[in-house]
Each structure stands twice: as structure tokens, then as C-alpha cells.
C-alpha atoms as a PDB file:
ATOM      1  CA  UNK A   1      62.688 124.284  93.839  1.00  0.00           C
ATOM      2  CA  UNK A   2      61.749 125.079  90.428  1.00  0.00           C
ATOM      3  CA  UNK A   3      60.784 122.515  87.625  1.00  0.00           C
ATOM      4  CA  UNK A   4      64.166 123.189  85.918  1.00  0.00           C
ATOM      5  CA  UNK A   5      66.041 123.049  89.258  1.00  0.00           C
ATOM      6  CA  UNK A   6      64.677 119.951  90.101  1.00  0.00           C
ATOM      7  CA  UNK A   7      65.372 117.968  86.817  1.00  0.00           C
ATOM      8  CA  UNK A   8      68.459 119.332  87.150  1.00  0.00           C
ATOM      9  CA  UNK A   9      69.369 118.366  90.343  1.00  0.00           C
ATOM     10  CA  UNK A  10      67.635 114.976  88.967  1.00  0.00           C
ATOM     11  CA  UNK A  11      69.913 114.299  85.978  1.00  0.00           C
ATOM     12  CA  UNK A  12      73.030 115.011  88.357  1.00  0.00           C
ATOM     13  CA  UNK A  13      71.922 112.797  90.689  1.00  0.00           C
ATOM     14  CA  UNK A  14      71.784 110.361  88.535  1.00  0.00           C
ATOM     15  CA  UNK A  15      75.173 110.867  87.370  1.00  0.00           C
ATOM     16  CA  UNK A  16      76.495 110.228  90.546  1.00  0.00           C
ATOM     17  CA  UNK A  17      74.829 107.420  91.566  1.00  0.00           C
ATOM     18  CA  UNK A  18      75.926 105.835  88.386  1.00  0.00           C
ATOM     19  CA  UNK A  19      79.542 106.068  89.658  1.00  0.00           C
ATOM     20  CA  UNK A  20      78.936 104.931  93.299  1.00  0.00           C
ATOM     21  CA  UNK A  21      77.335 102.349  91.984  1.00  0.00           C
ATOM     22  CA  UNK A  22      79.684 101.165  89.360  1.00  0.00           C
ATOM     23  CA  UNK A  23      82.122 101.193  91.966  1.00  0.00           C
ATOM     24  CA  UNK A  24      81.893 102.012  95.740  1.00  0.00           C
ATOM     25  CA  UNK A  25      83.615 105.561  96.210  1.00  0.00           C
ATOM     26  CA  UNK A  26      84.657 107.637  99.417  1.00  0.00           C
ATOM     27  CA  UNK A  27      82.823 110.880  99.524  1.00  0.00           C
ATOM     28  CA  UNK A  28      86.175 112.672  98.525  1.00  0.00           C
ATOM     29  CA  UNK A  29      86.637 111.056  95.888  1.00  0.00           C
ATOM     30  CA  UNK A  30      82.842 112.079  94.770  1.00  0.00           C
ATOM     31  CA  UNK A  31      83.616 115.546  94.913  1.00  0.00           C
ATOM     32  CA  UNK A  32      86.831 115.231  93.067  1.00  0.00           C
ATOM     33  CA  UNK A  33      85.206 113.551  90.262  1.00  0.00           C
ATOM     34  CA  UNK A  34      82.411 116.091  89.919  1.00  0.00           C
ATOM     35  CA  UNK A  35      83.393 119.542  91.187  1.00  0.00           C
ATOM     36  CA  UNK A  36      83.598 120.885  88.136  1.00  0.00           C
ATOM     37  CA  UNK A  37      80.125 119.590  87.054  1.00  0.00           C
ATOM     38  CA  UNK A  38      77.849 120.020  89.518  1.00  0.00           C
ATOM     39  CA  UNK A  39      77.052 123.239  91.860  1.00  0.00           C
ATOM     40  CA  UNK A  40      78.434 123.035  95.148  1.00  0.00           C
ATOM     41  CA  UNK A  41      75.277 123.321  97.261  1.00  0.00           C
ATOM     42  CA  UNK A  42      73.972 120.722  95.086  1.00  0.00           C
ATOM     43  CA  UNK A  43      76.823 118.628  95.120  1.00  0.00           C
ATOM     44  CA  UNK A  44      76.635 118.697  98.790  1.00  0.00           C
ATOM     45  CA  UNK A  45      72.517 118.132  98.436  1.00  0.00           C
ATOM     46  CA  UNK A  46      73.305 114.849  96.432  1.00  0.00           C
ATOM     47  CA  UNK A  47      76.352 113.636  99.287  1.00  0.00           C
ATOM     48  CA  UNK A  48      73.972 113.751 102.102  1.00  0.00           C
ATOM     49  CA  UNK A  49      70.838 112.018 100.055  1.00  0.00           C
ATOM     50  CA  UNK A  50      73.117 109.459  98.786  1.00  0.00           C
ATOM     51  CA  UNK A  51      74.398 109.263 102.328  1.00  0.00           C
ATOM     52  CA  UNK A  52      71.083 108.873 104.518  1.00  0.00           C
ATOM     53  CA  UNK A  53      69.999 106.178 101.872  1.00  0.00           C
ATOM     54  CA  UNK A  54      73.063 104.749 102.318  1.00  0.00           C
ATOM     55  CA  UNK A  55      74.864 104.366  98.888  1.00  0.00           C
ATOM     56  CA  UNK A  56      78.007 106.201 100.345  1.00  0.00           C
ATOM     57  CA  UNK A  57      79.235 105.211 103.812  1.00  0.00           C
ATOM     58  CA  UNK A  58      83.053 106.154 104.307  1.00  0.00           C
ATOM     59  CA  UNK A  59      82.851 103.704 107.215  1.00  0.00           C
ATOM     60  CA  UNK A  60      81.521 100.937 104.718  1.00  0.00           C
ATOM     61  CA  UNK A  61      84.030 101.743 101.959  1.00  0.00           C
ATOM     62  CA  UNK A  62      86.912 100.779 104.778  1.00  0.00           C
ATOM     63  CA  UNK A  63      85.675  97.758 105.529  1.00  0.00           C
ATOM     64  CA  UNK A  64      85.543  96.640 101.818  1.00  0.00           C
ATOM     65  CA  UNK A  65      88.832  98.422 100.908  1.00  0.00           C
ATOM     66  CA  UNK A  66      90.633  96.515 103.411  1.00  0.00           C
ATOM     67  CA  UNK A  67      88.755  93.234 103.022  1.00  0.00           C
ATOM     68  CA  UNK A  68      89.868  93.699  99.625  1.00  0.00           C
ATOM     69  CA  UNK A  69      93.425  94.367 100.218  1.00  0.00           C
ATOM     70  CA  UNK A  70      93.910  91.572 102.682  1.00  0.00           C
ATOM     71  CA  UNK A  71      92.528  89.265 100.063  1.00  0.00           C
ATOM     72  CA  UNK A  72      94.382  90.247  97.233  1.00  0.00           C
ATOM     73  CA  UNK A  73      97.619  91.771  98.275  1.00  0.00           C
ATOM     74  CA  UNK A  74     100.838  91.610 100.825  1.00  0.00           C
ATOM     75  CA  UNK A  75     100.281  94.981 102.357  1.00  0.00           C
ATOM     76  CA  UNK A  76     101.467  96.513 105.386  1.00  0.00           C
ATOM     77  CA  UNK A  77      99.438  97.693 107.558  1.00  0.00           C
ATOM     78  CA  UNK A  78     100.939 101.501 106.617  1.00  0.00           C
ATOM     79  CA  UNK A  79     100.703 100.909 103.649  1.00  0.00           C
ATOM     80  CA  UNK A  80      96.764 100.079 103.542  1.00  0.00           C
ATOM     81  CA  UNK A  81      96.267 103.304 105.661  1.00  0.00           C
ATOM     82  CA  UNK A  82      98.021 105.221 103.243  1.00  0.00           C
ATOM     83  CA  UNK A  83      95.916 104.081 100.796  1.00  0.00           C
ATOM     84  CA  UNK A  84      92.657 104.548 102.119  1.00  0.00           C
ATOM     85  CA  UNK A  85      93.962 108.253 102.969  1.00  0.00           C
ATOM     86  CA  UNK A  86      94.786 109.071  99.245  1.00  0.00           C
ATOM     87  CA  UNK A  87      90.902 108.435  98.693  1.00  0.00           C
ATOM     88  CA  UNK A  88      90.169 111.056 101.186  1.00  0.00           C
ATOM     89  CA  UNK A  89      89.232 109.609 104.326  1.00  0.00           C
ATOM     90  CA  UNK A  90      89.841 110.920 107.301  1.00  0.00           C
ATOM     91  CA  UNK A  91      92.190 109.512 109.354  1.00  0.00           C
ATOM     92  CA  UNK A  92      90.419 109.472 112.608  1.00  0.00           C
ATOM     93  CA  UNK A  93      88.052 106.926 110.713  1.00  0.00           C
ATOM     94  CA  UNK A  94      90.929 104.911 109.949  1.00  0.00           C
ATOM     95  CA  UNK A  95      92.594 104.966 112.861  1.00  0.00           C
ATOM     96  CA  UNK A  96      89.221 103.887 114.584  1.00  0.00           C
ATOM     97  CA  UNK A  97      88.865 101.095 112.504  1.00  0.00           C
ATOM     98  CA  UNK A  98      92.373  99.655 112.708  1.00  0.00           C
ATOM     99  CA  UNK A  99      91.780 100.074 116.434  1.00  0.00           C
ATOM    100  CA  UNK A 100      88.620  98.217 116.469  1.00  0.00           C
ATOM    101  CA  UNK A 101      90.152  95.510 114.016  1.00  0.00           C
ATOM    102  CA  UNK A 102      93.780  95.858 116.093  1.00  0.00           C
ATOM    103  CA  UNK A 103      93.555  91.543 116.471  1.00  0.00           C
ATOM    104  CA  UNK A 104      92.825  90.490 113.103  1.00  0.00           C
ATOM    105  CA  UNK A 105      95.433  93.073 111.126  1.00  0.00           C
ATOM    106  CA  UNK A 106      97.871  92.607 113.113  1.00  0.00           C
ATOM    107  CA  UNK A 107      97.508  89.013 111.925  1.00  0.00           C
ATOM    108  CA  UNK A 108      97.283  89.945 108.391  1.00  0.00           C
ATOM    109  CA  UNK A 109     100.226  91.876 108.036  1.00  0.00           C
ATOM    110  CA  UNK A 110     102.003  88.934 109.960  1.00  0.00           C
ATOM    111  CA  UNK A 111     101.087  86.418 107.222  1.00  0.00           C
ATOM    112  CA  UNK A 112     102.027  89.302 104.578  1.00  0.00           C
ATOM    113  CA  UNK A 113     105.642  89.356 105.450  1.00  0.00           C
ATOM    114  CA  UNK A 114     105.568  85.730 105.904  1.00  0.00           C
ATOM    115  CA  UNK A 115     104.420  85.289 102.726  1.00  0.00           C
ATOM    116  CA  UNK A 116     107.441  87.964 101.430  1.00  0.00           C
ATOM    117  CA  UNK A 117     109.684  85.979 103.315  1.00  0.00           C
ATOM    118  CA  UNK A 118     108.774  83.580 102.069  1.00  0.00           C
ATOM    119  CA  UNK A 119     109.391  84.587  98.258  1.00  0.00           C
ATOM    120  CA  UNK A 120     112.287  85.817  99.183  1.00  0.00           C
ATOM    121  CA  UNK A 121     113.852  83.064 101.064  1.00  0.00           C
ATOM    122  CA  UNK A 122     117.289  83.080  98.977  1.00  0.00           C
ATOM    123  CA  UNK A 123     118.416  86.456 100.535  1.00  0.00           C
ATOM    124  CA  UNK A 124     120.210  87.108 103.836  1.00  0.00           C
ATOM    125  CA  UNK A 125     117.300  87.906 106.770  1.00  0.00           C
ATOM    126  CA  UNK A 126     118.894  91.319 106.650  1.00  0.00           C
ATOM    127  CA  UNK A 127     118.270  92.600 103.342  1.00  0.00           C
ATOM    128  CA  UNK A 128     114.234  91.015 103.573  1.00  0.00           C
ATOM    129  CA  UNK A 129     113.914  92.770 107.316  1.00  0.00           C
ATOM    130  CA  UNK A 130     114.933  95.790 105.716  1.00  0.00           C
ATOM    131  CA  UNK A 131     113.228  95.383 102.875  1.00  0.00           C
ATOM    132  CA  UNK A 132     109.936  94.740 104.739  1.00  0.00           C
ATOM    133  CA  UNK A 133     110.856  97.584 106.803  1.00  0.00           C
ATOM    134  CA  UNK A 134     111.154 100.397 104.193  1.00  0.00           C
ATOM    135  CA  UNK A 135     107.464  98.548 103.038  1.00  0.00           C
ATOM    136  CA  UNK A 136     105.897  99.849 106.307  1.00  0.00           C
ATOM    137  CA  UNK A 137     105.684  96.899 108.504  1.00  0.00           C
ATOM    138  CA  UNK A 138     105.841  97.059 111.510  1.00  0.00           C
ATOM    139  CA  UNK A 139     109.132  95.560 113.423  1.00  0.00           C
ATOM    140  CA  UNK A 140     107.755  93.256 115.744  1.00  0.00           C
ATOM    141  CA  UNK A 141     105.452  91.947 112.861  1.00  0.00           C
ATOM    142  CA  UNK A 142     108.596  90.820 110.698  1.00  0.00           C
ATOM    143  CA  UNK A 143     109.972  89.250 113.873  1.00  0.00           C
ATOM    144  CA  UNK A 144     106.871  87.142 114.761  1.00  0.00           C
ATOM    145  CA  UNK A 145     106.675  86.252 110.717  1.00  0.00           C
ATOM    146  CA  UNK A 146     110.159  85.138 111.051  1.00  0.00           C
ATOM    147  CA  UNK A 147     110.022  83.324 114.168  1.00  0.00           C
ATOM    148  CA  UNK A 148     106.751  81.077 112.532  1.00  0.00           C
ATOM    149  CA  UNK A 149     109.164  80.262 109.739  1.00  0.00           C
ATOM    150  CA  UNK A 150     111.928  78.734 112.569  1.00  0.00           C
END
């Protein structure tokens, strides 16, 4: 590479490093942000640098993305998923993790709707099984929720 290439590639480097590291980011959602920027090839030099030194991990961006949403929010377990796909990760990651973490979000999403419920205790069971049900949970997570309440 050439002196100019190489500051180049440099400065752009940078630039993306900046925004990983401002906020963790899924390697879509890198090349979203600076497609129009940066080259291509370079782009693609950057991702894999950034990615053997470990500043971008799609695997690692699940784990806090989730983390996150089970601390923060009532999700269901669809809905999470659908999340983490709109950020461009593949779905056979996702589906690996949920499998690998089957126990302990199937738990979560238990203690979500329980917690719905829970707001929502001066409605018929109908309406907040239905309601919970056009949320993405899954059926027999809504039942077990409601049978902890009984």
C-alpha cells in the first residue's frame, strides 16, 4: 500500500472504531453506517481487523443485546429475535444462541408476561392471553405465567 492509501485506510479506521466503540454494533449495521464513505474492499479490510482484534463479535453483541433486553424490558422471546435481526444478524446465530440459552429464556419471557399480567390484572384473562399472544409469546409461556399467579 501506498503512503496515501495507508493514511487513508488509517483515518477510516479510525472512524469506525469510534462508532463500535461508542456503542457496540453488529457488523451490518457497520456497513450500513459507512457504505457510502468508505471503499468496499476497505470497508471489508477494516470488518475483519476490527474482527480478529475483537472489537466486533456478532456473537458478543447477542449476548449483550439480550442481557440488555431481559434487564430492561418485558419482551417476548419473538420479539427479542426480531430485534436482533433488524441489526443484521443472521438468524442461524440467533437461533444458536436461543438454543444454547433455551433454559434461562424460556424463564425470562415467563416472568415477562407475568409481570404484564400482572399490570394488567383488571382485565378478563382473555383479552391479556391475547394480548400477550399478538406480543409474540409463546402459548405455553402465558399459561405457566398464569398458573404462578393461581
Amino acid at each position: 500500500m501506498n503512503f496515501e492509501k495507508l493514511e487513508l485506510y488509517d483515518k477510516c479506521k479510525t472512524k469506525v472504531l469510534k462508532y463500535v466503540i461508542y456503542k457496540k454494533r453488529s457488523e451490518n449495521e457497520i456497513r450500513v453506517k459507512f457504505q457510502k464513505e468508505i471503499d468496499e474492499d476497505m470497508l471489508d479490510d477494516i470488518i475483519q481487523e476490527l474482527k480478529e482484534n475483537q472489537y466486533i463479535s456478532d456473537e458478543k453483541y447477542i449476548e449483550r443485546a439480550v442481557s440488555e433486553f431481559m434487564a430492561l424490558k418485558n419482551l417476548s422471546l419473538r420479539q427479542i429475535k426480531y430485534k436482533l435481526q433488524s441489526k443484521g444478524i443472521g438468524v442461524n446465530l440467533i437461533e444458536d444462541y436461543f438454543q444454547e440459552h433455551n433454559n434461562d429464556l424460556k424463564e425470562y419471557e415467563i416472568k415477562s408476561a407475568n409481570n404484564i399480567i400482572t399490570k394488567k390484572y383488571d382485565q378478563p384473562a382473555e383479552e391479556i392471553i391475547q394480548f400477550l399472544l399478538k406480543k409474540g409469546f409463546e402459548y405455553d409461556n402465558v399459561k405457566e405465567a398464569l398458573e404462578r399467579r393461581d
